[in-house]
C-alpha atoms as a PDB file:
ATOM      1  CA  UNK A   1     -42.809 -57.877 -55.910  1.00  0.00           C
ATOM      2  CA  UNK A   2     -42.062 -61.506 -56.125  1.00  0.00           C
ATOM      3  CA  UNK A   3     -38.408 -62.818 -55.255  1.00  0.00           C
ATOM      4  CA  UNK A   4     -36.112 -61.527 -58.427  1.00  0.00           C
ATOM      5  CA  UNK A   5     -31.884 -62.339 -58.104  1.00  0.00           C
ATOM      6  CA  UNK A   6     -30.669 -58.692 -57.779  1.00  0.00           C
ATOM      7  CA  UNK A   7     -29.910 -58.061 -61.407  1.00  0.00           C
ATOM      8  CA  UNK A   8     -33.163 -58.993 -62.870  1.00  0.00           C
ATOM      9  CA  UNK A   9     -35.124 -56.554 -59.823  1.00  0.00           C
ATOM     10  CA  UNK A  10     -32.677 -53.869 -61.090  1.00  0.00           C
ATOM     11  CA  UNK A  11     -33.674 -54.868 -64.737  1.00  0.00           C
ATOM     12  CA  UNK A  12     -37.555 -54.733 -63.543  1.00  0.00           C
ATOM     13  CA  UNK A  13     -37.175 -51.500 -62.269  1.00  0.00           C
ATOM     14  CA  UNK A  14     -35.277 -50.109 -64.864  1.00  0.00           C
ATOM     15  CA  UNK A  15     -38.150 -51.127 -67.407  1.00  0.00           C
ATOM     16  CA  UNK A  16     -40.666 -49.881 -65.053  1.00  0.00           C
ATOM     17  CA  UNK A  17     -38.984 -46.517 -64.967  1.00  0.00           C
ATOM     18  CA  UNK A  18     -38.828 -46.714 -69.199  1.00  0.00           C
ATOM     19  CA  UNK A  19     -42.837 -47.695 -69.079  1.00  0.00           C
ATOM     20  CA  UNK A  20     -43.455 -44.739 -66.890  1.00  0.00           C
ATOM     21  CA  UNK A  21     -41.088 -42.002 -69.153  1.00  0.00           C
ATOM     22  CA  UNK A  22     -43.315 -43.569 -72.101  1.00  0.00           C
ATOM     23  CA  UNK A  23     -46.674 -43.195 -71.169  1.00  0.00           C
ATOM     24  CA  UNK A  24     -46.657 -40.306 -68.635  1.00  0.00           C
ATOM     25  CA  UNK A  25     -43.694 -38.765 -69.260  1.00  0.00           C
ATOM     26  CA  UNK A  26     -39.979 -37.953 -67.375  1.00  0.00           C
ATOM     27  CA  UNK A  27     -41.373 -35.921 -64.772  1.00  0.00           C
ATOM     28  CA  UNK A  28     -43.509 -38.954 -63.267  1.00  0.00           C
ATOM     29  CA  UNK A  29     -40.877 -40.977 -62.670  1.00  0.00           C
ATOM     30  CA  UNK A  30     -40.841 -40.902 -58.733  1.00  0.00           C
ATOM     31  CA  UNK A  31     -39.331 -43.951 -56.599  1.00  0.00           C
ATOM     32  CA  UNK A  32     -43.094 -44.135 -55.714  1.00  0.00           C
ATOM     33  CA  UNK A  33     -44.593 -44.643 -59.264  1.00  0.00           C
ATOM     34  CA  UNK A  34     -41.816 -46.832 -59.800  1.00  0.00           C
ATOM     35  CA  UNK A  35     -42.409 -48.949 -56.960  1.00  0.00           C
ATOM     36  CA  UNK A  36     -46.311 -49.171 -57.712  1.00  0.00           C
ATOM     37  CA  UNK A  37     -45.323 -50.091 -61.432  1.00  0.00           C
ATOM     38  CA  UNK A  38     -43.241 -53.428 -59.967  1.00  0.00           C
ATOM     39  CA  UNK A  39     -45.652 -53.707 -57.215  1.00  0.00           C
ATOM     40  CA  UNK A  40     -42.797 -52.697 -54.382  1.00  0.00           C
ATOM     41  CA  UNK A  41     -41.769 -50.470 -52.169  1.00  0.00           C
ATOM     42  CA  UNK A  42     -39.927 -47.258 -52.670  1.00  0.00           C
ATOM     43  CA  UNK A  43     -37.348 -48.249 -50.378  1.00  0.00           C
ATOM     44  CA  UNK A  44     -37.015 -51.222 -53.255  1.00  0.00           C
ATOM     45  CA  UNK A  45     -36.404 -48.744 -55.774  1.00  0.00           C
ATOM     46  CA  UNK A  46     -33.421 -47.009 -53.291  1.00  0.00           C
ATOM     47  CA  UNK A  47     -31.753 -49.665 -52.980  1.00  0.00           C
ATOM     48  CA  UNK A  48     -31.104 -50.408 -56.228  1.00  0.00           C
ATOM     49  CA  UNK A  49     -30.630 -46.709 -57.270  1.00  0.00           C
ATOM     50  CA  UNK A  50     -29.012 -44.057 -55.317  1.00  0.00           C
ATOM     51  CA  UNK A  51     -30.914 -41.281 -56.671  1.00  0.00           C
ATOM     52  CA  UNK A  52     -33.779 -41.266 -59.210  1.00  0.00           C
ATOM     53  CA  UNK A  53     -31.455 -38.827 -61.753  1.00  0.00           C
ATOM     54  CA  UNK A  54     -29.620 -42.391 -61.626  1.00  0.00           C
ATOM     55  CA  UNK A  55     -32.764 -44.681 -62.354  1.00  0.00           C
ATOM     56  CA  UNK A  56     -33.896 -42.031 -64.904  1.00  0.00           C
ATOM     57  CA  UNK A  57     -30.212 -41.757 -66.305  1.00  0.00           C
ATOM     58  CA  UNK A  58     -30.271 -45.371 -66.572  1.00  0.00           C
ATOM     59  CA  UNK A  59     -33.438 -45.801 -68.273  1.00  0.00           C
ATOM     60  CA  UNK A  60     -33.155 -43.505 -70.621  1.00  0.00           C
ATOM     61  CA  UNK A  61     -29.475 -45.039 -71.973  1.00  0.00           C
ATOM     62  CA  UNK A  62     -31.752 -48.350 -72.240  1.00  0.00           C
ATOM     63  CA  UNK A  63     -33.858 -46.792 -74.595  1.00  0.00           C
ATOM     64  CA  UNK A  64     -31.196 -44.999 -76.166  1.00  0.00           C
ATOM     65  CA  UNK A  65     -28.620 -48.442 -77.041  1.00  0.00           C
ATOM     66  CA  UNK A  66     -31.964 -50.075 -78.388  1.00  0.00           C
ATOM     67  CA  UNK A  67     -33.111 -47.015 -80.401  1.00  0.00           C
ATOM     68  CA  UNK A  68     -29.659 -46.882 -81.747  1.00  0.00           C
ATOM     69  CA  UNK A  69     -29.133 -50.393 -82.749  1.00  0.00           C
ATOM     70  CA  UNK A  70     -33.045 -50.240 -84.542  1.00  0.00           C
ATOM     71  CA  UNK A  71     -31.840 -47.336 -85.980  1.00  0.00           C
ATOM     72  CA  UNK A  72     -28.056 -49.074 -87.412  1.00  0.00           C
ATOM     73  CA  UNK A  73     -30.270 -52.038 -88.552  1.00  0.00           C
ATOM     74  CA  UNK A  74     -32.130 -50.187 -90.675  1.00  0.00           C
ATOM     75  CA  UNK A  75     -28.929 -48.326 -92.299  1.00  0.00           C
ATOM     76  CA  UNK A  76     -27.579 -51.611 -92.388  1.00  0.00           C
ATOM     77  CA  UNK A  77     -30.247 -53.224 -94.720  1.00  0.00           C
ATOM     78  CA  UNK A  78     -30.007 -50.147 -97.181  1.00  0.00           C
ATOM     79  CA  UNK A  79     -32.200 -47.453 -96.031  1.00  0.00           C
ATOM     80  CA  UNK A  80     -30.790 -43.788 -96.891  1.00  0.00           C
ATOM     81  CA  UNK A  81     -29.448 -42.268 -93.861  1.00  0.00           C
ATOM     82  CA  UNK A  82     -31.020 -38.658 -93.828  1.00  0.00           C
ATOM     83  CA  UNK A  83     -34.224 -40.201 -94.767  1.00  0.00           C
ATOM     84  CA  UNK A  84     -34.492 -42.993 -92.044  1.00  0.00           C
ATOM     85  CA  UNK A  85     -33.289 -40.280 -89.493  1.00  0.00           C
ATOM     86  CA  UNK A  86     -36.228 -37.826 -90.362  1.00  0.00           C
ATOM     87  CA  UNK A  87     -38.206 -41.244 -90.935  1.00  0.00           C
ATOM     88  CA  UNK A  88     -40.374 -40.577 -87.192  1.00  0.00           C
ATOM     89  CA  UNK A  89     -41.711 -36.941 -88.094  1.00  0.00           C
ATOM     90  CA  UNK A  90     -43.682 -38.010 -90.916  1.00  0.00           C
ATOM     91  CA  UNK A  91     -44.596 -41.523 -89.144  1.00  0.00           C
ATOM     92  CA  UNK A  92     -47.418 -41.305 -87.036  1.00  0.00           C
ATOM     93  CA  UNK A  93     -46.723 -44.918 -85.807  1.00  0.00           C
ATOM     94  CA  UNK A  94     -43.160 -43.542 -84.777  1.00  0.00           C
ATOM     95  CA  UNK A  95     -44.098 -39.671 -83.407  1.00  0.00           C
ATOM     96  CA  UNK A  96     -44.275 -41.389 -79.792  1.00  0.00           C
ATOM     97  CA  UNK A  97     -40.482 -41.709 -80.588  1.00  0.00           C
ATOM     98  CA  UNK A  98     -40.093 -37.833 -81.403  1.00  0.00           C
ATOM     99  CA  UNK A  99     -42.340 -36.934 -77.831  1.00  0.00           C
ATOM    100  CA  UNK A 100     -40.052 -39.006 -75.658  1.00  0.00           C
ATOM    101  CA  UNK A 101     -36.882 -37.014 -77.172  1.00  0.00           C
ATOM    102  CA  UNK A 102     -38.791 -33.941 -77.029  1.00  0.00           C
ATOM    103  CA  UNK A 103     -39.420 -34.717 -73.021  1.00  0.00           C
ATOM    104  CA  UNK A 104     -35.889 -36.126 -72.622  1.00  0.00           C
ATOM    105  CA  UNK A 105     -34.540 -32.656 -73.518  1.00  0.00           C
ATOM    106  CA  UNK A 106     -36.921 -30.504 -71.706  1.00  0.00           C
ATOM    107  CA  UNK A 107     -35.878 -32.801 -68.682  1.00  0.00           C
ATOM    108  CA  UNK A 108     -31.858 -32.202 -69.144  1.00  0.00           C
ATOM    109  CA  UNK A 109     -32.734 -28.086 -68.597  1.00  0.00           C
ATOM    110  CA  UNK A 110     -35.004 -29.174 -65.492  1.00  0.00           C
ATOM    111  CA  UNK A 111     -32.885 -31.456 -64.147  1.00  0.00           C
ATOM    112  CA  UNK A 112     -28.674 -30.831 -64.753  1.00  0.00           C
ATOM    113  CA  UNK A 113     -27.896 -33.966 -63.516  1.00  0.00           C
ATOM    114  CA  UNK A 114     -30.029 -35.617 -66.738  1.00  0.00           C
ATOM    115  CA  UNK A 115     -27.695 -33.257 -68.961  1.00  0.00           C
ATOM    116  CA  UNK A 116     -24.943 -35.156 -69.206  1.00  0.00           C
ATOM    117  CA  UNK A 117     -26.703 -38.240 -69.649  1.00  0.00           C
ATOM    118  CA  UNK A 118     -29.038 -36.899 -72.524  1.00  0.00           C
ATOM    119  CA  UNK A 119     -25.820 -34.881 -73.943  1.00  0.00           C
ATOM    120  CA  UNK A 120     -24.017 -38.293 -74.196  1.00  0.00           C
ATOM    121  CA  UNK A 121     -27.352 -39.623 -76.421  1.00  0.00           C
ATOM    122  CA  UNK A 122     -26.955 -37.018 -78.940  1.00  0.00           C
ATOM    123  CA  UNK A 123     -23.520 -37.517 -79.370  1.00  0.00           C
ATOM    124  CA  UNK A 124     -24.427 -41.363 -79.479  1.00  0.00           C
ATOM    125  CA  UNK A 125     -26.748 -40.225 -82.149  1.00  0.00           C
ATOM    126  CA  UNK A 126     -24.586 -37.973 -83.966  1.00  0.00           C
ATOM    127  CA  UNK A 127     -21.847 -40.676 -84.280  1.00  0.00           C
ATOM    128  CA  UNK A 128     -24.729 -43.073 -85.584  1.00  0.00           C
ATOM    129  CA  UNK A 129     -25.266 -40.887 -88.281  1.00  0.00           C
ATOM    130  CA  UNK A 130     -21.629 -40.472 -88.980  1.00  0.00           C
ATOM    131  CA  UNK A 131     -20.579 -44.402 -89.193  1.00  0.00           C
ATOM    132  CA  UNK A 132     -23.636 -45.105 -91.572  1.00  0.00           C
ATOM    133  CA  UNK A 133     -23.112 -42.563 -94.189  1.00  0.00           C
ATOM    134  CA  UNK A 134     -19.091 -41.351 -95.527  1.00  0.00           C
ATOM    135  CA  UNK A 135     -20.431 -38.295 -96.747  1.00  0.00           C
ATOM    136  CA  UNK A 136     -22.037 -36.664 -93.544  1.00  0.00           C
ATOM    137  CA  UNK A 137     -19.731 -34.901 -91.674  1.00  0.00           C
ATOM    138  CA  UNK A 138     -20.193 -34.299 -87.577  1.00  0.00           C
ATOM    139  CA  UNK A 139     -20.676 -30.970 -87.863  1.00  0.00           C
ATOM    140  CA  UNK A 140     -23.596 -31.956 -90.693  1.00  0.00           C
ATOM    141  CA  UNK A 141     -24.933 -34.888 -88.105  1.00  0.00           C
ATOM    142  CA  UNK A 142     -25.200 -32.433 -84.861  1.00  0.00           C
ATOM    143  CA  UNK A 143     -26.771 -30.053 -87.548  1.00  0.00           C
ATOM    144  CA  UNK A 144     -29.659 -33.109 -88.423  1.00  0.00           C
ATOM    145  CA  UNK A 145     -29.964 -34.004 -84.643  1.00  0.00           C
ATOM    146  CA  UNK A 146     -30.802 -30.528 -83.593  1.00  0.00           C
ATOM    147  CA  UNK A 147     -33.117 -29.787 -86.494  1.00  0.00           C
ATOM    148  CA  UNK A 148     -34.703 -33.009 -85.801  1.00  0.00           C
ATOM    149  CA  UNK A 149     -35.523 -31.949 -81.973  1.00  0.00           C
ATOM    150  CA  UNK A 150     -36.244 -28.387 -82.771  1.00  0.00           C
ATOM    151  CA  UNK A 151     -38.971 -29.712 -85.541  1.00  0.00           C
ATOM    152  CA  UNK A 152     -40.168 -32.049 -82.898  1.00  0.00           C
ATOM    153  CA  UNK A 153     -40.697 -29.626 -80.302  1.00  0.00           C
ATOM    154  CA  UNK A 154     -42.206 -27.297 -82.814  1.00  0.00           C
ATOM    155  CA  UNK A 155     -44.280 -29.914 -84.070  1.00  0.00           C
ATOM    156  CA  UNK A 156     -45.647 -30.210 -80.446  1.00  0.00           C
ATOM    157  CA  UNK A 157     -46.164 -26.432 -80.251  1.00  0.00           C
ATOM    158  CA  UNK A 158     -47.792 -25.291 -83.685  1.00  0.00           C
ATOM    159  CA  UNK A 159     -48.466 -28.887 -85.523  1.00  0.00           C
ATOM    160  CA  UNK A 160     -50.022 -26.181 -88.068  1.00  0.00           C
ATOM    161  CA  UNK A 161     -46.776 -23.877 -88.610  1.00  0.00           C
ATOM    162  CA  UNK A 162     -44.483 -27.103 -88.596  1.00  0.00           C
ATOM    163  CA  UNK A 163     -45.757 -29.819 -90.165  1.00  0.00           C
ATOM    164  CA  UNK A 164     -45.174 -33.470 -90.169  1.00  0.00           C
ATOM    165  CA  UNK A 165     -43.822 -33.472 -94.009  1.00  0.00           C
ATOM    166  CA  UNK A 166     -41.689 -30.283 -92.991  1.00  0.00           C
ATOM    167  CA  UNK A 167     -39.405 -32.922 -92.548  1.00  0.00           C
ATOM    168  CA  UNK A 168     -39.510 -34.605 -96.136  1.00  0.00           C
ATOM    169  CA  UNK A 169     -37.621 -31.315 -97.684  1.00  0.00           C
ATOM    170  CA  UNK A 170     -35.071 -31.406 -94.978  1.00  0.00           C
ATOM    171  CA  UNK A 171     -33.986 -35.071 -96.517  1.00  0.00           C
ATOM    172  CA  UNK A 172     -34.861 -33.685-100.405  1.00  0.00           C
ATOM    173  CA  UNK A 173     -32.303 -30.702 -99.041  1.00  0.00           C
ATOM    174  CA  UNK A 174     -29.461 -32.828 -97.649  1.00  0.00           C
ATOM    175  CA  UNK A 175     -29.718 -35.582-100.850  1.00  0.00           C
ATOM    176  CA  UNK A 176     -29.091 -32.664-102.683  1.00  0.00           C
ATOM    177  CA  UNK A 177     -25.753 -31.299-100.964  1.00  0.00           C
ATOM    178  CA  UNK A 178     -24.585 -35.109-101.480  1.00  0.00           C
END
């Protein structure tokens, strides 16, 4: 890896660890696959990161403050709330989207140091949801988050049983309780 100042190597290797959770998913993020992504060693990757829960941790808040902010954008320039949320299940430009959150979970009950970290993202989400619309409550936004995971995962599972436009009658539901 050519010379970097110490914040922009961290930086590299934070992206390199988002590129990997992207294409291959959580569980091939290894200091080594990290290091061969930024062309370095994996004693590079230590010494930036104490532990890979940390790099993956790290990476994964990244994606999260981005995926957030697109997300506010959107609400900001008038998009209805419920719909924008369930927006990626019936997207197939966006169902990369659903996979990584599908993957992110299944890695917070393999890993428990990941937990807290992916915990903290749905309650990041949750809150999203919350600011952007008066008349969702929390208890209504943890409701959406989870039944926008669980569809995902089924989705993954039994595409035939659970449907991309499943998630079209979950928005025509909750426009109707408003």
């Amino acid at each position: 890896m050519a010379y970097l100042p110490r914040e922009q190597r961290r930086a590299a290797i934070i992206d390199a660890a988002l590129k990997i959770i992207r294409r291959d998913g959580f569980a091939a993020v290894t200091a080594r696959s990290v290091a061969q992504e930024v062309a370095g060693s994996p004693g590079l990757i230590h010494q930036h990161f104490p532990s890979m829960d940390e790099l993956i941790a790290t990476a994964w808040q990244q994606y999260i403050d981005t995926n957030i902010a697109e997300f506010s954008e959107n609400l900001a320039a008038g998009a209805d709330t419920t719909a924008e949320f369930f927006a990626n299940h019936s997207d197939p430009d966006r169902r990369e989207e659903l996979s990584l959150w599908v993957d992110a979970w299944t890695e917070a009950l393999r890993r428990p140091a990941f937990a807290a970290t992916f915990t903290h993202s749905l309650n990041q989400l949750t809150r999203a949801l919350t600011e952007h619309d008066e008349h969702i409550s929390e208890i209504e936004a943890k409701h959406d988050v989870l039944l926008a995971l669980s569809l995902a995962s089924m989705q993954r599972l039994d595409p035939e049983n659970y449907p991309a436009d499943l998630a079209q009658s979950f928005t025509r539901i909750a426009n109707r309780q408003n």
